[in-house]
Protein backbone atom coordinates (compact mmCIF):
# COMPACT_ATOMS: atom_id res chain seq x y z
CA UNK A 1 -27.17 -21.25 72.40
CA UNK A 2 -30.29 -19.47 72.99
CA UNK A 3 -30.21 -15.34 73.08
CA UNK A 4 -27.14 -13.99 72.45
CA UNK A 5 -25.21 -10.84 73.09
CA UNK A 6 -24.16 -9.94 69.86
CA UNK A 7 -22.20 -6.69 70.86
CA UNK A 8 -20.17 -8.95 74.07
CA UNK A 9 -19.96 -12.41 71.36
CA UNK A 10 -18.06 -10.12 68.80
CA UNK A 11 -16.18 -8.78 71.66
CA UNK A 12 -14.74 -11.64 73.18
CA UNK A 13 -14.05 -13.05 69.26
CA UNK A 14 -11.99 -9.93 68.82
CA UNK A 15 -10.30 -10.44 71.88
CA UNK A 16 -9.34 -13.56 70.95
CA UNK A 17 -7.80 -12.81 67.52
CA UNK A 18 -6.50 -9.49 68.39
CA UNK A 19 -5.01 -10.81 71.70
CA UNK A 20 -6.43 -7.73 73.82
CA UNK A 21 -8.80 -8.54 76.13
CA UNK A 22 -12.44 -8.75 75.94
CA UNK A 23 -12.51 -5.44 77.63
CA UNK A 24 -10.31 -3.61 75.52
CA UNK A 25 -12.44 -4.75 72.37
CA UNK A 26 -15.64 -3.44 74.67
CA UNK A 27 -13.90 -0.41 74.74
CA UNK A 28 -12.83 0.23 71.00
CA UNK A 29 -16.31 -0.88 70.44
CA UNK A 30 -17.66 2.21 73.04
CA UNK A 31 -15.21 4.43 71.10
CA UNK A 32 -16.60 3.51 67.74
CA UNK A 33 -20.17 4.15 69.24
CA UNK A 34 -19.63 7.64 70.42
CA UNK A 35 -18.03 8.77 67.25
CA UNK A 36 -20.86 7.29 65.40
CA UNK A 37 -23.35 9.40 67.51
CA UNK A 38 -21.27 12.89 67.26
CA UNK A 39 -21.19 12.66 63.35
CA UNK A 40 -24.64 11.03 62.86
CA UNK A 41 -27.00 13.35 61.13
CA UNK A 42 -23.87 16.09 60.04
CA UNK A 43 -22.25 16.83 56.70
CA UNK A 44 -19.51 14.47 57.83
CA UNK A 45 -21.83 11.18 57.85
CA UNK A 46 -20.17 8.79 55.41
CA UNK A 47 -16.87 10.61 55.17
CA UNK A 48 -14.79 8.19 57.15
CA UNK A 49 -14.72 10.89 59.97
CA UNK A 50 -16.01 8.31 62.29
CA UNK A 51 -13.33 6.14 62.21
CA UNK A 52 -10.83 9.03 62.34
CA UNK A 53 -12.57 9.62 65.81
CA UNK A 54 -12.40 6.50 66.69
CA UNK A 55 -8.79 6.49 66.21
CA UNK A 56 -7.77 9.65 67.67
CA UNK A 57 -9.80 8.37 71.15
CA UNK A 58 -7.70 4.86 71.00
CA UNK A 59 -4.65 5.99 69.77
CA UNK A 60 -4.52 4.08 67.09
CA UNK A 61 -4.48 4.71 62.86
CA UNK A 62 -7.77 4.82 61.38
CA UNK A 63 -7.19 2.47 59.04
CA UNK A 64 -6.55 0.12 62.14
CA UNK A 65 -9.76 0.92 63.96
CA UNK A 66 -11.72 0.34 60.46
CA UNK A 67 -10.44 -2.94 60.18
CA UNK A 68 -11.41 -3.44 63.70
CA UNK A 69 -14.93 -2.73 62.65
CA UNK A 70 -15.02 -4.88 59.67
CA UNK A 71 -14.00 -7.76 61.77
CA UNK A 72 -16.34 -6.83 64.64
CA UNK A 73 -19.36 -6.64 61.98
CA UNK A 74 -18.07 -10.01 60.47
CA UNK A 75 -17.46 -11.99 64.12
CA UNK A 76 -21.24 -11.26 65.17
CA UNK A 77 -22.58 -12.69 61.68
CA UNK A 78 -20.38 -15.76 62.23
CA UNK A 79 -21.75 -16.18 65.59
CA UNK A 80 -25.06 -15.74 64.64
CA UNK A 81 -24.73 -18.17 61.46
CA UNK A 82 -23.41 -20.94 64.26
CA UNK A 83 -26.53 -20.48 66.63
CA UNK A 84 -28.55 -23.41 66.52
């Protein structure tokens, strides 16, 4: 397979077993980043407020979005694992 995109391979395995699209997941995945960076290096680091943001942006719960991410984290290992 040679390089790989591991942030747009994740994506477009969420897409697939979320049925969204590949852009959507892009997008939940943009949402998760800019929470990460507004709580990064605060008191709230580690508190789950990341996810809350992430939620509040999509409109969805956070445990949803958290789930989300634990599927993201485990699609890009699996498509790593399968590279040649």
């Amino acid at each position: 397979m040679g390089y790989m995109n591991g942030k747009a391979e994740g994506a477009r395995r969420l897409a697939a077993s979320y049925n969204i699209t590949a852009a959507e997941a892009e997008r939940r995945l943009e949402a998760f980043a800019d929470a990460f960076d507004e709580v990064l290096g605060t008191d709230m680091e580690g508190s789950g407020e990341v996810y809350r943001r992430m939620a509040e942006r999509l409109g969805l719960a956070p445990a949803e979005v958290e789930r989300f991410m634990d599927d993201f984290q485990e699609a890009v290992e699996t498509a790593y694992e399968e590279q040649p």
